[in-house]
PDB file of N, CA and C in Angstrom:
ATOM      1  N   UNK A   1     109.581  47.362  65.976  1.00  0.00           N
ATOM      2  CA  UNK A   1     110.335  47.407  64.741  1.00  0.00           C
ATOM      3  C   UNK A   1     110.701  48.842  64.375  1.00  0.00           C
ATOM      4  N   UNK A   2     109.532  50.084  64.634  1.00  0.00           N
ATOM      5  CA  UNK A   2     110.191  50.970  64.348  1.00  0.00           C
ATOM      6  C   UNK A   2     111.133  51.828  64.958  1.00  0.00           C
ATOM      7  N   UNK A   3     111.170  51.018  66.280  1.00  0.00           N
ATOM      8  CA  UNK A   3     112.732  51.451  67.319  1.00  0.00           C
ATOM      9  C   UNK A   3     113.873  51.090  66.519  1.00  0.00           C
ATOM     10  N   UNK A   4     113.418  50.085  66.505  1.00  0.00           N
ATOM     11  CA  UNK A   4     115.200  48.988  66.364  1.00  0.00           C
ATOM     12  C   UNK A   4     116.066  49.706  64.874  1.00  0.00           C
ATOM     13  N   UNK A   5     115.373  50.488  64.243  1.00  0.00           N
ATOM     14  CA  UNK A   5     116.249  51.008  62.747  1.00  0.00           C
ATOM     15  C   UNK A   5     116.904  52.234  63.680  1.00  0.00           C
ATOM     16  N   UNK A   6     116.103  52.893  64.115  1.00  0.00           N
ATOM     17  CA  UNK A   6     116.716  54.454  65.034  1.00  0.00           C
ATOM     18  C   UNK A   6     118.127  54.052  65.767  1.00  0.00           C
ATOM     19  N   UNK A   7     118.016  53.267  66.706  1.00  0.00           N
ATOM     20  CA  UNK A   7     118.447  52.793  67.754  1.00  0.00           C
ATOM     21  C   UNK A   7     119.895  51.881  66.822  1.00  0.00           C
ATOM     22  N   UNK A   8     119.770  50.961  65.897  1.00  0.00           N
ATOM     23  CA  UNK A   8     120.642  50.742  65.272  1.00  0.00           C
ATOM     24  C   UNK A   8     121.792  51.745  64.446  1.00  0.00           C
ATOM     25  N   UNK A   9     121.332  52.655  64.196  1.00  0.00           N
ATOM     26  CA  UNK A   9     121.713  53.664  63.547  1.00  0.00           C
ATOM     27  C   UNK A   9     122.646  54.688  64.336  1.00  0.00           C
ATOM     28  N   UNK A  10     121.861  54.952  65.178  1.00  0.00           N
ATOM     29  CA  UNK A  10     122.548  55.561  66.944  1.00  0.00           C
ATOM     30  C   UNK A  10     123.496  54.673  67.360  1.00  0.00           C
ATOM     31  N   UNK A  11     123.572  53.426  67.562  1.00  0.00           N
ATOM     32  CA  UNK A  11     124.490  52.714  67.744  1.00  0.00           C
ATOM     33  C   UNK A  11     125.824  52.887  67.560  1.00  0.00           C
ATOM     34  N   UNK A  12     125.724  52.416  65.966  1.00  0.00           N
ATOM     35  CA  UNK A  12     126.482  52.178  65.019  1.00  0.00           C
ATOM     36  C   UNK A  12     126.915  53.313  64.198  1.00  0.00           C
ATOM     37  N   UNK A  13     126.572  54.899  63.984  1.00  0.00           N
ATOM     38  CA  UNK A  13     127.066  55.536  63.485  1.00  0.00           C
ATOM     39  C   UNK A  13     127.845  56.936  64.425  1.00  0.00           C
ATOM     40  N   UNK A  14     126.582  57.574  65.287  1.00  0.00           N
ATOM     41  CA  UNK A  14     126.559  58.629  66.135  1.00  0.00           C
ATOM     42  C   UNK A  14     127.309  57.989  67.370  1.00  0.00           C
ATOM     43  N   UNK A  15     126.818  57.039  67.875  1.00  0.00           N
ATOM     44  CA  UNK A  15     127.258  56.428  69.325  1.00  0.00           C
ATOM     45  C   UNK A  15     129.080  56.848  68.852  1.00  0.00           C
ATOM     46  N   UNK A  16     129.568  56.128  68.162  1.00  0.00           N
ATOM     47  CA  UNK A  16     131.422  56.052  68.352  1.00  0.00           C
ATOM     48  C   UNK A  16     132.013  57.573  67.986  1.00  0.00           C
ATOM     49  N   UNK A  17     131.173  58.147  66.844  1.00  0.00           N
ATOM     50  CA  UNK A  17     131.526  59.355  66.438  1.00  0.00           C
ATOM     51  C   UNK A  17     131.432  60.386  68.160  1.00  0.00           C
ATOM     52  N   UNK A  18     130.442  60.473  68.861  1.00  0.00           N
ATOM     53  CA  UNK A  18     130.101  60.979  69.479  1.00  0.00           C
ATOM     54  C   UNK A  18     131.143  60.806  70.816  1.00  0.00           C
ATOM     55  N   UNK A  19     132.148  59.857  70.912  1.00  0.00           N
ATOM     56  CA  UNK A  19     132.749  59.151  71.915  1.00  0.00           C
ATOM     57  C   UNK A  19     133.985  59.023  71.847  1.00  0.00           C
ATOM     58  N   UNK A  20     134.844  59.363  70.319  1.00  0.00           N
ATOM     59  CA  UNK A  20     135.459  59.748  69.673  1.00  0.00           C
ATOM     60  C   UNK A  20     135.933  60.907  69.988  1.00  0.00           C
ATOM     61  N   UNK A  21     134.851  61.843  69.452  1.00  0.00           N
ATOM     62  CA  UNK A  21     135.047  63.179  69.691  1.00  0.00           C
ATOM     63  C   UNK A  21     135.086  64.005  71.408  1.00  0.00           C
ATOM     64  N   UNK A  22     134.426  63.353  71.800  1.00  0.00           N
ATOM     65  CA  UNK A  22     134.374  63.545  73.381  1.00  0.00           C
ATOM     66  C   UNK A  22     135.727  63.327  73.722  1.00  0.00           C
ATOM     67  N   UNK A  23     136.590  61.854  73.836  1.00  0.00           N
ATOM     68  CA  UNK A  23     137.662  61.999  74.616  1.00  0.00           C
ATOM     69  C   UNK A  23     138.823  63.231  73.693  1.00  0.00           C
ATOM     70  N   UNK A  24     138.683  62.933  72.323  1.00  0.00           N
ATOM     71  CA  UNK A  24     140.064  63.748  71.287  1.00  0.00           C
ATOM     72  C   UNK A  24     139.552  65.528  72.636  1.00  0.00           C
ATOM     73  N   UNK A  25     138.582  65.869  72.391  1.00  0.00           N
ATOM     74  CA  UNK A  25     138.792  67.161  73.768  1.00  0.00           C
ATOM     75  C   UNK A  25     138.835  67.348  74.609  1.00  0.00           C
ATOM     76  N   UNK A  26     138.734  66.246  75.396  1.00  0.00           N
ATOM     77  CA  UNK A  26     139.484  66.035  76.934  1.00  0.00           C
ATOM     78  C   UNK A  26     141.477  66.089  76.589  1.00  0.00           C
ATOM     79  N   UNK A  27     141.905  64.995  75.943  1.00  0.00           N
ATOM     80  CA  UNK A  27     142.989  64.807  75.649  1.00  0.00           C
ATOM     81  C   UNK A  27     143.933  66.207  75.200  1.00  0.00           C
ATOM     82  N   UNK A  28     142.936  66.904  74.133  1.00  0.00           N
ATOM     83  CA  UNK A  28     143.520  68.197  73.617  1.00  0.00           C
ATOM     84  C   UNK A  28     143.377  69.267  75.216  1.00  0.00           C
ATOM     85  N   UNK A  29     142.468  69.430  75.861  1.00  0.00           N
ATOM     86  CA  UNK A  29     142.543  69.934  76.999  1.00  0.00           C
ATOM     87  C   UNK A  29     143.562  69.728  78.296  1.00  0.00           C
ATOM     88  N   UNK A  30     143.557  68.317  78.056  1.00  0.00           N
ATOM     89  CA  UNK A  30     144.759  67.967  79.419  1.00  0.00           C
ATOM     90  C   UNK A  30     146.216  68.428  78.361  1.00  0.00           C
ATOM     91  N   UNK A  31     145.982  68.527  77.701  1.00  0.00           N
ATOM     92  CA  UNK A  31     147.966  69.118  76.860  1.00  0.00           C
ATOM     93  C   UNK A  31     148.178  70.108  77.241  1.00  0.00           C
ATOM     94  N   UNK A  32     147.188  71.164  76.966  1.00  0.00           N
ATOM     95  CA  UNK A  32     147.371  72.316  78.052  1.00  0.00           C
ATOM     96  C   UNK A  32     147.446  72.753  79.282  1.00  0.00           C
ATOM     97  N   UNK A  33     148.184  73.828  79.516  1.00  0.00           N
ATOM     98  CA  UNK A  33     148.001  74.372  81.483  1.00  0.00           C
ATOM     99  C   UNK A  33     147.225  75.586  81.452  1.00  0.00           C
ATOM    100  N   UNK A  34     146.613  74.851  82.412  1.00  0.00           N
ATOM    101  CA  UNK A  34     145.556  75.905  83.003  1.00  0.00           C
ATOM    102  C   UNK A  34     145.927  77.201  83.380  1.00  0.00           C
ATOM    103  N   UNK A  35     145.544  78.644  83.694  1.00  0.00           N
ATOM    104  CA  UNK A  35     145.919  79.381  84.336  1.00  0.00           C
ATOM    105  C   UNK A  35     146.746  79.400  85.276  1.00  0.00           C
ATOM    106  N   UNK A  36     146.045  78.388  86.489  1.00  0.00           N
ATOM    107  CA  UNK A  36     146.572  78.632  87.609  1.00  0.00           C
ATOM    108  C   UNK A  36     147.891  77.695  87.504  1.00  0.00           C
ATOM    109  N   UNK A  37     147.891  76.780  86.214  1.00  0.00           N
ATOM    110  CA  UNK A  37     149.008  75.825  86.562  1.00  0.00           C
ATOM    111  C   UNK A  37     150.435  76.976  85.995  1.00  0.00           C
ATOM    112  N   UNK A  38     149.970  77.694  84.791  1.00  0.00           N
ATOM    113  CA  UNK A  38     151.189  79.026  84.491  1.00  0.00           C
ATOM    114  C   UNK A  38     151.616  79.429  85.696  1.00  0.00           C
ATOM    115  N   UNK A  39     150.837  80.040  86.439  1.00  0.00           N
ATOM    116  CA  UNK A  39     151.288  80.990  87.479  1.00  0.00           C
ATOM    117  C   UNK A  39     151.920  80.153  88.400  1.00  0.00           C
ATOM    118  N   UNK A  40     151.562  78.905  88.808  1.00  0.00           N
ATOM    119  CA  UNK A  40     152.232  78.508  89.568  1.00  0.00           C
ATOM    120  C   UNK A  40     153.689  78.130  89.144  1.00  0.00           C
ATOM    121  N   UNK A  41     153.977  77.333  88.102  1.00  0.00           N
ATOM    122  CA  UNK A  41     155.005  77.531  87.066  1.00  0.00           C
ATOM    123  C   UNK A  41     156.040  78.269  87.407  1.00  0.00           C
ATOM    124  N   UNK A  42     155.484  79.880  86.650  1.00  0.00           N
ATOM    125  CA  UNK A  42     156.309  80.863  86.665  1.00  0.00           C
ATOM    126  C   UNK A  42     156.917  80.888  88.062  1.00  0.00           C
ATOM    127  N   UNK A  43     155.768  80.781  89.081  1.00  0.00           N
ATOM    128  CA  UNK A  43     156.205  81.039  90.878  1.00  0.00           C
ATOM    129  C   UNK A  43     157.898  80.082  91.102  1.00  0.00           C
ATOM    130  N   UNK A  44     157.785  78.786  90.277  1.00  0.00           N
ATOM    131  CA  UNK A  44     158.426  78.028  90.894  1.00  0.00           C
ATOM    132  C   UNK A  44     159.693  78.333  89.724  1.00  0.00           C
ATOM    133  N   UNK A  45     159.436  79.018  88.849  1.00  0.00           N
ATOM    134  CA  UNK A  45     160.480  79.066  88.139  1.00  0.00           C
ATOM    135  C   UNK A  45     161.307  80.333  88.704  1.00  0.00           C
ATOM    136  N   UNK A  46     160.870  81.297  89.191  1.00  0.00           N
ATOM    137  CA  UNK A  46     161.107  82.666  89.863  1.00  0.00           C
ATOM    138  C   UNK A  46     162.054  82.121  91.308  1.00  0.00           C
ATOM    139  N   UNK A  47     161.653  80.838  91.689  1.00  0.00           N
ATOM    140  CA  UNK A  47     162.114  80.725  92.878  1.00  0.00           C
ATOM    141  C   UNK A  47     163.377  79.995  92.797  1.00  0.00           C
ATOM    142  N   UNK A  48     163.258  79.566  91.751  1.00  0.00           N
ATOM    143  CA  UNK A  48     164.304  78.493  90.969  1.00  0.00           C
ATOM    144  C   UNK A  48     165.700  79.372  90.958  1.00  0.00           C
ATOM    145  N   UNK A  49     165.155  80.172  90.020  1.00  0.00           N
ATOM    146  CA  UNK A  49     166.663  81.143  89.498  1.00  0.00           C
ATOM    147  C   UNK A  49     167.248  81.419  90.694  1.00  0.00           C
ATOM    148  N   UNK A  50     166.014  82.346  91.723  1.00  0.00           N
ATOM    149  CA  UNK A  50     167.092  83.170  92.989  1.00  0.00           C
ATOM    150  C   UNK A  50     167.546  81.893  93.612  1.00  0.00           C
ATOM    151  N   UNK A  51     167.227  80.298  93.741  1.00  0.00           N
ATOM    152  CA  UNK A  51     167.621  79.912  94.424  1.00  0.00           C
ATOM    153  C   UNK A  51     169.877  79.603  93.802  1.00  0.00           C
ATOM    154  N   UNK A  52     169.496  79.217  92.221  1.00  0.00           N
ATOM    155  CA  UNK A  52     170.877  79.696  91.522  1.00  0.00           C
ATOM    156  C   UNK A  52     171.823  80.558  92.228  1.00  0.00           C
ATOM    157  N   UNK A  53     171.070  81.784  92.198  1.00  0.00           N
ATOM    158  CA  UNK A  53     171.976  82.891  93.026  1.00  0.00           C
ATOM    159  C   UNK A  53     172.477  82.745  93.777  1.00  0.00           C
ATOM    160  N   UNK A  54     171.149  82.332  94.325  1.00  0.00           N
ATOM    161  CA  UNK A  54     172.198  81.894  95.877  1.00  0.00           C
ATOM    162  C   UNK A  54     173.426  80.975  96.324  1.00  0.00           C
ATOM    163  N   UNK A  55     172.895  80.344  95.309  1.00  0.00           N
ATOM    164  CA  UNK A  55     174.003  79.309  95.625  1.00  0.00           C
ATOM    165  C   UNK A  55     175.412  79.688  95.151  1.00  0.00           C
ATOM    166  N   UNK A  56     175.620  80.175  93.533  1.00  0.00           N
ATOM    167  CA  UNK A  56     176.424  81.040  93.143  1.00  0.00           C
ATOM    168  C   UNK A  56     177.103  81.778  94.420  1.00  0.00           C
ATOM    169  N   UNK A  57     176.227  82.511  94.904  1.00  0.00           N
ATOM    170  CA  UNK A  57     177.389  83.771  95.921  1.00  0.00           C
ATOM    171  C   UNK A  57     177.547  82.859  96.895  1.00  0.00           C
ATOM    172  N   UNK A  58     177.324  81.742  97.025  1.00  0.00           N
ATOM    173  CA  UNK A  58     177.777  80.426  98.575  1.00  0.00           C
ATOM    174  C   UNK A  58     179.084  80.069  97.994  1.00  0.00           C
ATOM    175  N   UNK A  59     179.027  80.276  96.651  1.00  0.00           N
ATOM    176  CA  UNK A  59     180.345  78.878  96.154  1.00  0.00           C
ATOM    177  C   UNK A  59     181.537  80.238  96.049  1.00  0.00           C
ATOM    178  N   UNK A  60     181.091  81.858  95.397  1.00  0.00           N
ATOM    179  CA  UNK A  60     181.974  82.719  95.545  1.00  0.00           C
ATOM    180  C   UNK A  60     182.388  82.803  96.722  1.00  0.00           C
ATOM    181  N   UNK A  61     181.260  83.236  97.796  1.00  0.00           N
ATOM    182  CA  UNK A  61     181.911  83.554  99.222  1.00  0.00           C
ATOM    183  C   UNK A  61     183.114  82.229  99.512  1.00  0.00           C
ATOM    184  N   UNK A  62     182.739  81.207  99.481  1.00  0.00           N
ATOM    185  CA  UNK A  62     183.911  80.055  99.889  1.00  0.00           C
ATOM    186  C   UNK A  62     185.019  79.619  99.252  1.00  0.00           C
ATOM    187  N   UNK A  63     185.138  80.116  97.800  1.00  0.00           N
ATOM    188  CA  UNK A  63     186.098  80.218  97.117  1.00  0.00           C
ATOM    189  C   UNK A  63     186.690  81.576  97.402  1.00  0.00           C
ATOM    190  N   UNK A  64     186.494  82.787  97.663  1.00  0.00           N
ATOM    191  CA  UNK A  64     187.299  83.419  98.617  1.00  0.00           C
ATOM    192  C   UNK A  64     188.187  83.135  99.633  1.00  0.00           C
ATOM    193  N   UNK A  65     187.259  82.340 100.945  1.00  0.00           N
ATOM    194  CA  UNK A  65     187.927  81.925 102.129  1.00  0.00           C
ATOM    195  C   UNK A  65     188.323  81.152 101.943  1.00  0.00           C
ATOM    196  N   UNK A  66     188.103  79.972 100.907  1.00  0.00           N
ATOM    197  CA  UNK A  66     189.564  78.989 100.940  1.00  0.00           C
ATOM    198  C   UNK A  66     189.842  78.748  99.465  1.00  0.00           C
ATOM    199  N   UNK A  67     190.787  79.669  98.880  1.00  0.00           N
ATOM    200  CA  UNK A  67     191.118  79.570  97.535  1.00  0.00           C
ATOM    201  C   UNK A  67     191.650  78.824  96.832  1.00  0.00           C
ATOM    202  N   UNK A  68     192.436  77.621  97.389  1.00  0.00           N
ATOM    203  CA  UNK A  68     193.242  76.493  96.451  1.00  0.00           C
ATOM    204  C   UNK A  68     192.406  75.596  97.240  1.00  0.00           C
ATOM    205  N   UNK A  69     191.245  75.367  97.487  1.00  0.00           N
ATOM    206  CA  UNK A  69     190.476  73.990  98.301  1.00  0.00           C
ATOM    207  C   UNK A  69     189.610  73.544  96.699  1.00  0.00           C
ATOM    208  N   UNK A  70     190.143  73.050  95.809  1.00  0.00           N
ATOM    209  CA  UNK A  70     189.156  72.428  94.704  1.00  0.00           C
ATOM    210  C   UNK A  70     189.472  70.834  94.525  1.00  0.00           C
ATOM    211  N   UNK A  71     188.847  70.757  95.203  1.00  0.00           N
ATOM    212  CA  UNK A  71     188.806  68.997  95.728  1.00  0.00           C
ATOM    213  C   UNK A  71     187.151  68.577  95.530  1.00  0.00           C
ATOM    214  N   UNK A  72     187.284  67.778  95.093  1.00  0.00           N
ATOM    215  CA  UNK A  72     185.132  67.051  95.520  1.00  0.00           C
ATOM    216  C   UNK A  72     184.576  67.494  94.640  1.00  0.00           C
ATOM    217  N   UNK A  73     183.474  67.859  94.712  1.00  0.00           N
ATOM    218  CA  UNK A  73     181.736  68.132  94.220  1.00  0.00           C
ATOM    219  C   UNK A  73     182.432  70.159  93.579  1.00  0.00           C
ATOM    220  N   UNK A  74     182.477  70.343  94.512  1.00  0.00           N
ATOM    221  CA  UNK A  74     182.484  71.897  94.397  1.00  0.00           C
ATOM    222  C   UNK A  74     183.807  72.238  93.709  1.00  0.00           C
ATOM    223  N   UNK A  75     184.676  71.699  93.800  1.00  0.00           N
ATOM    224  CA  UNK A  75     186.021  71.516  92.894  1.00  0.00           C
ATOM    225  C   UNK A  75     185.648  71.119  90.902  1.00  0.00           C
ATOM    226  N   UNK A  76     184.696  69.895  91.148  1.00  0.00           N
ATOM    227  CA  UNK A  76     184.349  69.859  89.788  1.00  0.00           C
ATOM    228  C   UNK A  76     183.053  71.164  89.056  1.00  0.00           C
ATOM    229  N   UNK A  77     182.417  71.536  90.114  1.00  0.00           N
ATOM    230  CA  UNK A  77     181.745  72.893  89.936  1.00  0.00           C
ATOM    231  C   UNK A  77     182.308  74.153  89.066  1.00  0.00           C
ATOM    232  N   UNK A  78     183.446  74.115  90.023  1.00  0.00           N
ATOM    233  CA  UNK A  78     184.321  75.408  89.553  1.00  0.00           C
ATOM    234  C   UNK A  78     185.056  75.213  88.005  1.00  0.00           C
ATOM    235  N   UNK A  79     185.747  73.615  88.215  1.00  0.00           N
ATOM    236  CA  UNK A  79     186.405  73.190  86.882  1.00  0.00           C
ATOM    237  C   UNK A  79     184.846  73.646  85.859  1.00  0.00           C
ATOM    238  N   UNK A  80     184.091  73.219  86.426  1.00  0.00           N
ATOM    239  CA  UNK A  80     182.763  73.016  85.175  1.00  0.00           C
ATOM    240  C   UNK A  80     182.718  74.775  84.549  1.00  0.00           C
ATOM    241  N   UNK A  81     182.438  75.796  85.446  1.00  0.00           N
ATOM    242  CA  UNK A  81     182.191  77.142  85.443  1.00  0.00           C
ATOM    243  C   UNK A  81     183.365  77.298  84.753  1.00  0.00           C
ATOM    244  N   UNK A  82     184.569  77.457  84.863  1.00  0.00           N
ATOM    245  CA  UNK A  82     186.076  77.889  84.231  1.00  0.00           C
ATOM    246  C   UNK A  82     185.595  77.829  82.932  1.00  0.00           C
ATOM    247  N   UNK A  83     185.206  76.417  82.534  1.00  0.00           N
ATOM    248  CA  UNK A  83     185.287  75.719  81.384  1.00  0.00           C
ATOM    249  C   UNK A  83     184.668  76.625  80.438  1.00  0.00           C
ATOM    250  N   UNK A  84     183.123  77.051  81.348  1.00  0.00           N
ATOM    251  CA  UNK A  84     182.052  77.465  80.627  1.00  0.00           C
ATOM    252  C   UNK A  84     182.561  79.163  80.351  1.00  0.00           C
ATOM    253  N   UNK A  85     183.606  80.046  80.717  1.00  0.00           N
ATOM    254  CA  UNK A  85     183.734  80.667  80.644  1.00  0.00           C
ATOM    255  C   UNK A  85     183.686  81.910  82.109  1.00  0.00           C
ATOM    256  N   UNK A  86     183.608  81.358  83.245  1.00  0.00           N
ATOM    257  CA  UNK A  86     184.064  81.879  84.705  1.00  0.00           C
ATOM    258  C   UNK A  86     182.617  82.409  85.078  1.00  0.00           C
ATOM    259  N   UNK A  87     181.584  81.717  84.290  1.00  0.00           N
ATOM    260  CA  UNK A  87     180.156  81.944  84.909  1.00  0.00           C
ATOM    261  C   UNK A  87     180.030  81.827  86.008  1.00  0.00           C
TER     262      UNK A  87
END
């Protein structure tokens, strides 16, 4: 008998509070990035842009060598860039 008041009490008050609070800081923890997940991030964002570039001076170099070819994909590219101001 003098378990069962403790043990009820633990149950029913501490037990959910305690289980509660446990996952709310897992949850608040997974919202965030870790260190290594920034850096990797940034890595892929760094690789991102130059890959832009590159592509940029692919679509200049070929709009050089063939200057009235705006037909297709790369035709609506250029219309798109004009639009935006000859970005």
């Amino acid at each position: 008998m003098w378990l069962e008041v403790p043990l009820i009490v633990f149950l029913t008050i501490v037990a959910p509070i305690w289980i509660i609070a446990h996952y709310v800081t897992s949850w608040r923890m997974a919202k965030s990035l870790s260190p290594e997940d920034e850096k990797q991030f940034g890595d892929l964002w760094q690789v991102a842009e130059r890959m832009e570039e590159r592509i940029h001076t692919i679509e200049r170099i070929l709009d050089r060598e063939m200057p009235g070819d705006d037909v297709g994909p790369a035709g609506a590219a250029n219309d798109r860039r004009a639009a935006e101001g000859g970005r």
